[in-house]
Each structure stands twice: as C-alpha cells, then as structure tokens.
Protein backbone atom coordinates (compact mmCIF):
# COMPACT_ATOMS: atom_id res chain seq x y z
CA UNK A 1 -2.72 9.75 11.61
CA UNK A 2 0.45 8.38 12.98
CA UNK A 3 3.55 8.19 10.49
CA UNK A 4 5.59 4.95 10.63
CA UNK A 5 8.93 6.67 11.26
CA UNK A 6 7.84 8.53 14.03
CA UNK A 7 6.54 5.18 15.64
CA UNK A 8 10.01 4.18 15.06
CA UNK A 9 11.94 7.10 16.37
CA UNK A 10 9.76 6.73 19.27
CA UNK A 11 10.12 3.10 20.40
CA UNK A 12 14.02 3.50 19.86
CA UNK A 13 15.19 6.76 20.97
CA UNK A 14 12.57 7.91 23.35
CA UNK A 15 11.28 4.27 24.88
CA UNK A 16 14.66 2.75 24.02
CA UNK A 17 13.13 -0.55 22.47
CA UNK A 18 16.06 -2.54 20.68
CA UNK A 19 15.17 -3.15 17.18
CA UNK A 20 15.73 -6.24 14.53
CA UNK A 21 15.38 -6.45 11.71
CA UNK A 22 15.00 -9.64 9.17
CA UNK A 23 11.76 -9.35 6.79
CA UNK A 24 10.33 -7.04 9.41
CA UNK A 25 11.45 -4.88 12.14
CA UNK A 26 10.57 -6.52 15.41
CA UNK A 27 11.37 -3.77 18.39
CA UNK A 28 11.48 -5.82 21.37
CA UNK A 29 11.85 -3.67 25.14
CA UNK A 30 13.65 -5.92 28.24
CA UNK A 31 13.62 -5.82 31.70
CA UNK A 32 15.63 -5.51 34.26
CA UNK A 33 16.73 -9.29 34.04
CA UNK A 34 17.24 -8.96 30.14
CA UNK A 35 14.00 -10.53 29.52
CA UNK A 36 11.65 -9.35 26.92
CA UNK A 37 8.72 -8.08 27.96
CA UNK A 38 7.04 -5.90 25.10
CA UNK A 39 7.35 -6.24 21.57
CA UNK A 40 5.61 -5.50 18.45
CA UNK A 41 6.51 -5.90 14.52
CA UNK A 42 6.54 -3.25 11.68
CA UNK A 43 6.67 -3.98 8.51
CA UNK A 44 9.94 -3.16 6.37
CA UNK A 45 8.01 -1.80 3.45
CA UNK A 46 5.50 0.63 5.46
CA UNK A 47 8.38 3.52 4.81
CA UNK A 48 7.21 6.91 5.91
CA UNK A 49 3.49 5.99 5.26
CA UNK A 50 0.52 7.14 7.45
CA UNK A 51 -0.73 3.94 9.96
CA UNK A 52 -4.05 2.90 9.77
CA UNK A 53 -6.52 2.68 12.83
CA UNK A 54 -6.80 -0.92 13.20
CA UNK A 55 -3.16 -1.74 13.19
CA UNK A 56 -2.64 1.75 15.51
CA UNK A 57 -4.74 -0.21 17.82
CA UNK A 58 -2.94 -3.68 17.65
CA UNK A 59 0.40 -1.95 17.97
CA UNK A 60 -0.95 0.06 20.80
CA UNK A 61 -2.23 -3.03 22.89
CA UNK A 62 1.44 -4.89 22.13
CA UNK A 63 2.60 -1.83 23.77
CA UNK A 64 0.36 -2.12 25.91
CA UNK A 65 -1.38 1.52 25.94
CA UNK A 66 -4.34 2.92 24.54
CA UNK A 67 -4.06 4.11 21.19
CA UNK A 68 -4.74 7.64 22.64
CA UNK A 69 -1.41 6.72 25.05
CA UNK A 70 0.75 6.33 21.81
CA UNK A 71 -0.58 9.07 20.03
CA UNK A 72 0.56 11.00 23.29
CA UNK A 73 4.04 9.16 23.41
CA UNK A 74 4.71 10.23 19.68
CA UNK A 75 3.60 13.56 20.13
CA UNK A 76 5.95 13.83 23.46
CA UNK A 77 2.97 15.07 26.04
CA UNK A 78 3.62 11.15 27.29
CA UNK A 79 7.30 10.41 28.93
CA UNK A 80 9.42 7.91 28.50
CA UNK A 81 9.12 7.43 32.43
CA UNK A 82 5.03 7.91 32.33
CA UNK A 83 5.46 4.78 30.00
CA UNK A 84 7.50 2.72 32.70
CA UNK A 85 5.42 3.78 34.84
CA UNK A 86 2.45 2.55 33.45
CA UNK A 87 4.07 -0.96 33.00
CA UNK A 88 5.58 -1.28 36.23
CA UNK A 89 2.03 -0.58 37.39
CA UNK A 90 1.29 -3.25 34.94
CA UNK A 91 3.64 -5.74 37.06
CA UNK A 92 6.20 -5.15 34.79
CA UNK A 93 10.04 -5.06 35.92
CA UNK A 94 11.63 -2.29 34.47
C-alpha cells in the first residue's frame, strides 16, 4: 500500500506539481505555456493513512500512469524525467 504523504512528497518535490489547498488539496502540474495539464485531488483528512486500490487507480489515471507507474514513481525506480517523458509522448507540452 501507498501512504498519502508519500503521494504528496512525490507530486511536489519529485514531479513538482503545485499544490492548493481549500477543503482538499488539489495538486495541479502546468505546461510550458502555464496551462494545467494534470491534476488530481487528495483529501485533507487522509493524513498519513494507507490508500486504497480503487482510489490508487483513479489517482493513477489523473496522473495519467498505471498504478504500477506510481507505485514506481513513489518508490523512486520511476524519474521525474521518465514521467515527462511519458506525457510528452502523451502529446503533452512539458
């Protein structure tokens, strides 16, 4: 199981996703143009508990990657660079 602070830590620091918060934390990542272009929502109150498989999967696909992907981003075997590359493959501009 993923924890929900080392999702965090990873969108910020090693994707470097910019984060708001109001009743949740929305992490939002931009292209080159300033546009957003991935984003996904964690709730405030999840703390440092465990994420479940369904929402690992609906986070994952808002990232878009495979849940296997994240689990490979959080446990650092999957770049911050393999990521953009796997959106700019994706069309993405970033």
């Amino acid at each position: 199981m993923i924890q929900t602070q080392k999702l965090r830590s990873t969108l910020e620091n090693k994707f470097g996703f910019s984060k708001t918060t109001k009743k949740h934390e929305k992490y939002e990542l931009q292209d080159k143009n300033g546009n957003s272009i991935i984003h996904t929502i964690i709730s405030k109150g999840s703390g440092g508990k465990d994420i479940n498989k369904p929402l690992l999967i609906a986070i994952s696909k808002q990232l878009q990657l495979s849940s296997q992907q994240l689990e490979s981003a959080i446990k650092c075997t999957l770049s911050c660079q393999d990521y953009y590359d796997l959106l700019r493959i994706k069309g993405h501009d970033i």
